[in-house]
Protein backbone atom coordinates (compact mmCIF):
# COMPACT_ATOMS: atom_id res chain seq x y z
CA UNK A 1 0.00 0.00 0.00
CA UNK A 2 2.80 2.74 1.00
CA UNK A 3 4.33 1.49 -2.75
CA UNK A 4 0.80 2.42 -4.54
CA UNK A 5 0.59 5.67 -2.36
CA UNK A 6 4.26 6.76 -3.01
CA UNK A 7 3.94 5.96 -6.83
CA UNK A 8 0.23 7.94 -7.16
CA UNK A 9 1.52 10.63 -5.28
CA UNK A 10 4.16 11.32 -7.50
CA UNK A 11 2.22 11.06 -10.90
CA UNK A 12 2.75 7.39 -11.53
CA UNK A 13 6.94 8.55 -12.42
CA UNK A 14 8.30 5.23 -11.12
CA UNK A 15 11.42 6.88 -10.97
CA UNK A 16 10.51 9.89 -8.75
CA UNK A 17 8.42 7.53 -6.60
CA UNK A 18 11.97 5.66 -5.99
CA UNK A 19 13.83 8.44 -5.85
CA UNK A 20 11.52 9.64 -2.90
CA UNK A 21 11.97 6.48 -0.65
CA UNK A 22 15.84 6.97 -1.13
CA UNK A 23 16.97 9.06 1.66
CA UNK A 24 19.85 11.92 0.70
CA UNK A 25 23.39 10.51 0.23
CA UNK A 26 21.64 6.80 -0.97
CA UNK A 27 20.33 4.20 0.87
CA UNK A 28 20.78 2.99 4.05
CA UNK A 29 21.94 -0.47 5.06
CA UNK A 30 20.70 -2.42 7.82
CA UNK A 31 22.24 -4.97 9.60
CA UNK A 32 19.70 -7.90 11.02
CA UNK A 33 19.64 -9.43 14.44
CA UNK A 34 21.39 -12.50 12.87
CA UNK A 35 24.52 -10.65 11.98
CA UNK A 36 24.69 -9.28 15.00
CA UNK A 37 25.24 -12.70 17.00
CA UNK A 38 28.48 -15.00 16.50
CA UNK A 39 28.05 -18.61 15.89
CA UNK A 40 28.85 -19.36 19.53
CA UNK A 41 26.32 -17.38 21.03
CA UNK A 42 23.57 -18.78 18.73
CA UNK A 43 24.41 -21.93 19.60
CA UNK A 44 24.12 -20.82 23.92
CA UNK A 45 20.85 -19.23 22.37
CA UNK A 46 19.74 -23.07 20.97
CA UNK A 47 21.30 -24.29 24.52
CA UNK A 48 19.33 -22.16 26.80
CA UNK A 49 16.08 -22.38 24.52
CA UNK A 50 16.11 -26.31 25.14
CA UNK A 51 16.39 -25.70 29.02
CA UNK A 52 14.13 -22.72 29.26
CA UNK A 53 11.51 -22.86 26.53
CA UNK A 54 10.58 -19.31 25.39
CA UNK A 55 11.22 -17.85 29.56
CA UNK A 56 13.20 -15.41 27.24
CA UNK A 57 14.29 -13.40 31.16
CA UNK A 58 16.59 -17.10 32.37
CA UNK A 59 17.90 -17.14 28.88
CA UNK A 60 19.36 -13.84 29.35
CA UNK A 61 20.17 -14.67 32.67
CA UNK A 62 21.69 -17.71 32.41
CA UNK A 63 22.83 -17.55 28.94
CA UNK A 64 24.05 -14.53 27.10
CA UNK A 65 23.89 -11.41 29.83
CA UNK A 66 25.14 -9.18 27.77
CA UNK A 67 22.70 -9.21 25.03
CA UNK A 68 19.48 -7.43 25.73
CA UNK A 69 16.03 -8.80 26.41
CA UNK A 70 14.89 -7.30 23.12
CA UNK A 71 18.06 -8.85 20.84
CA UNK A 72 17.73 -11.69 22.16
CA UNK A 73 13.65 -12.10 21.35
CA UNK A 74 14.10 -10.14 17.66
CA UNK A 75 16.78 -13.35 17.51
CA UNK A 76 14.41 -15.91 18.08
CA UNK A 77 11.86 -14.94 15.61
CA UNK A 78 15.08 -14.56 13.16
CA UNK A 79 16.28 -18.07 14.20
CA UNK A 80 12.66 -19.68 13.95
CA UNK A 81 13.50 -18.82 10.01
CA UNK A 82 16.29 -20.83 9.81
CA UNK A 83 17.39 -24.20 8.51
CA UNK A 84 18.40 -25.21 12.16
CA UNK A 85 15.11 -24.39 13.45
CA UNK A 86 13.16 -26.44 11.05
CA UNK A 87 15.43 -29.32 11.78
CA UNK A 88 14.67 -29.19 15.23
CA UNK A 89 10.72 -29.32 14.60
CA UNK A 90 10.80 -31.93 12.13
């Protein structure tokens, strides 16, 4: 909807309609919660989620202390995307 808006606000010019979703100096690159985590700590992450369930406060607690509450819930919903994930369920 914010892509039909953006392109009928600016007369249907596809390439003013992108132009106005760039911001100055180009686009901006974003770095996911996945990146942000080294292979060890996903794998305490996997550790503490077996012990703990989804008791997201003992993960921290136990488990990785120095990652937030909220990186380390924005990482589960990340990680239930993953191969490793879906070999777990199945």
């Amino acid at each position: 909807f914010h892509a039909m808006d953006t392109l009928q606000r600016n007369g249907y010019d596809l390439a003013r309609a992108m132009a106005t979703l760039v911001p100055q100096g180009g686009p901006v690159l974003c770095r996911d919660e996945m990146e942000e985590w080294s292979a060890s700590e996903a794998m305490l992450f996997e550790e503490a989620l077996e012990k703990y369930g989804k008791d997201f406060n003992d993960i921290r607690q136990d488990f990785l202390p120095w990652k937030s509450l909220a990186s380390i819930v924005q990482f589960y919903y990340m990680w239930k995307t993953t191969d490793r994930y879906i070999q777990q369920v199945w």
